[in-house]
Protein backbone atom coordinates (compact mmCIF):
# COMPACT_ATOMS: atom_id res chain seq x y z
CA UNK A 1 56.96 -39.58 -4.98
CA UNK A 2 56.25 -40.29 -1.40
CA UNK A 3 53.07 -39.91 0.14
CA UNK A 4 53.93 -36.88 2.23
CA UNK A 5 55.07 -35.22 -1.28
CA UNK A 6 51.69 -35.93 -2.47
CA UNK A 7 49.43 -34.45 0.56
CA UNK A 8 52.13 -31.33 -0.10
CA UNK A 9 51.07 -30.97 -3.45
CA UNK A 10 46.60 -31.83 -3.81
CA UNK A 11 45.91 -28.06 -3.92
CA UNK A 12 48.24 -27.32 -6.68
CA UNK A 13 47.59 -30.35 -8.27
CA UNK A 14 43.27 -29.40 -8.17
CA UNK A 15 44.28 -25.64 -9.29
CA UNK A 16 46.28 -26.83 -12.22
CA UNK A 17 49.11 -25.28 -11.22
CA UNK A 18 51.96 -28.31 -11.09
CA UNK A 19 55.12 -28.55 -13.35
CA UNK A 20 54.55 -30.91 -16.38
CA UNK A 21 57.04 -33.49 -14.98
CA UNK A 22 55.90 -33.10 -11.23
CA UNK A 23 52.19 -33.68 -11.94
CA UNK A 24 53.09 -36.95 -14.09
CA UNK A 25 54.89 -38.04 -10.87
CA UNK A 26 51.83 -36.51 -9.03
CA UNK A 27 49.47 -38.77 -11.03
CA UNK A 28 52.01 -41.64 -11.00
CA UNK A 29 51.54 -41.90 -7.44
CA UNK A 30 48.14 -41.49 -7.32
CA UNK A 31 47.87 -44.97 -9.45
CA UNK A 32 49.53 -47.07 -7.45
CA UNK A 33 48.47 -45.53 -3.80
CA UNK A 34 45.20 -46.70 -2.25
CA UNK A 35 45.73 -44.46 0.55
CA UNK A 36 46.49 -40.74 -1.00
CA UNK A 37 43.00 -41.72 -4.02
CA UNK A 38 41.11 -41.74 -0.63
CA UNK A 39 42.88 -38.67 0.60
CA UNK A 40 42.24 -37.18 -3.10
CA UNK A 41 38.87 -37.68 -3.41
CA UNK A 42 38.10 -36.58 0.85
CA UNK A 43 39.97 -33.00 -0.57
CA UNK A 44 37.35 -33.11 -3.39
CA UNK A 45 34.26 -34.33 -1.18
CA UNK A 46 35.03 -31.17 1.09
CA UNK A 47 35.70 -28.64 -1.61
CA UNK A 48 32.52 -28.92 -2.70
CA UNK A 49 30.88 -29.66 0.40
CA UNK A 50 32.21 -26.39 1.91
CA UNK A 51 33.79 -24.23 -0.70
CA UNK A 52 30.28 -22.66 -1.45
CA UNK A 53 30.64 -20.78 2.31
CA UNK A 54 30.84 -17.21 2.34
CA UNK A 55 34.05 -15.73 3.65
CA UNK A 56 32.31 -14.05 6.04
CA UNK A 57 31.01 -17.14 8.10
CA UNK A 58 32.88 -16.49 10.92
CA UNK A 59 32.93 -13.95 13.26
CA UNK A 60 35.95 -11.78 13.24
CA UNK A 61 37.42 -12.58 16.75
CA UNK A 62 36.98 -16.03 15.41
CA UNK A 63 38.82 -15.68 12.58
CA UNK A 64 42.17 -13.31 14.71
CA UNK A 65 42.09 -16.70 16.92
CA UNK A 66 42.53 -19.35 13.78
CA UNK A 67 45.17 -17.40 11.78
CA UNK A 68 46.93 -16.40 15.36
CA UNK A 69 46.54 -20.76 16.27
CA UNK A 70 48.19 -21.35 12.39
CA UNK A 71 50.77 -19.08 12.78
CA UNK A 72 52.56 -21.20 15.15
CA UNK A 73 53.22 -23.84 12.86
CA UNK A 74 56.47 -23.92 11.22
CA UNK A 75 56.14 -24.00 7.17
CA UNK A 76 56.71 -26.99 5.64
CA UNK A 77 60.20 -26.42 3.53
């Protein structure tokens, strides 16, 4: 698994969600790559840090603006 494979896959991976054979690649990767552990454990650090917000923290106009911003990224396929 490459790294970019990996950053694809953290939420899955933290909802419990992956394939049997793509999370044992998932966790493969994560044993022998400094870089995504750090990148693992930021995702955790701001879960928690932030995932205690209430979904109505920002204003509505606010909100139109960010999905409207996001929607001009192409997916990833």
């Amino acid at each position: 698994m490459r790294c970019d494979q990996f950053v694809e896959l953290v939420t899955a991976y933290l909802e419990g969600v992956l394939d049997r054979a793509t999370e044992q690649q998932f966790v493969e990767h994560l044993a022998l790559c400094e870089g995504c552990d750090r990148y693992l454990e930021q995702f955790r650090t701001t879960i928690e840090a932030l995932g205690h917000l209430p979904t109505q923290s920002l204003a509505p106009d606010a909100r139109d603006r960010l999905l409207a911003a996001f929607r001009h990224f192409p997916a990833t396929p």
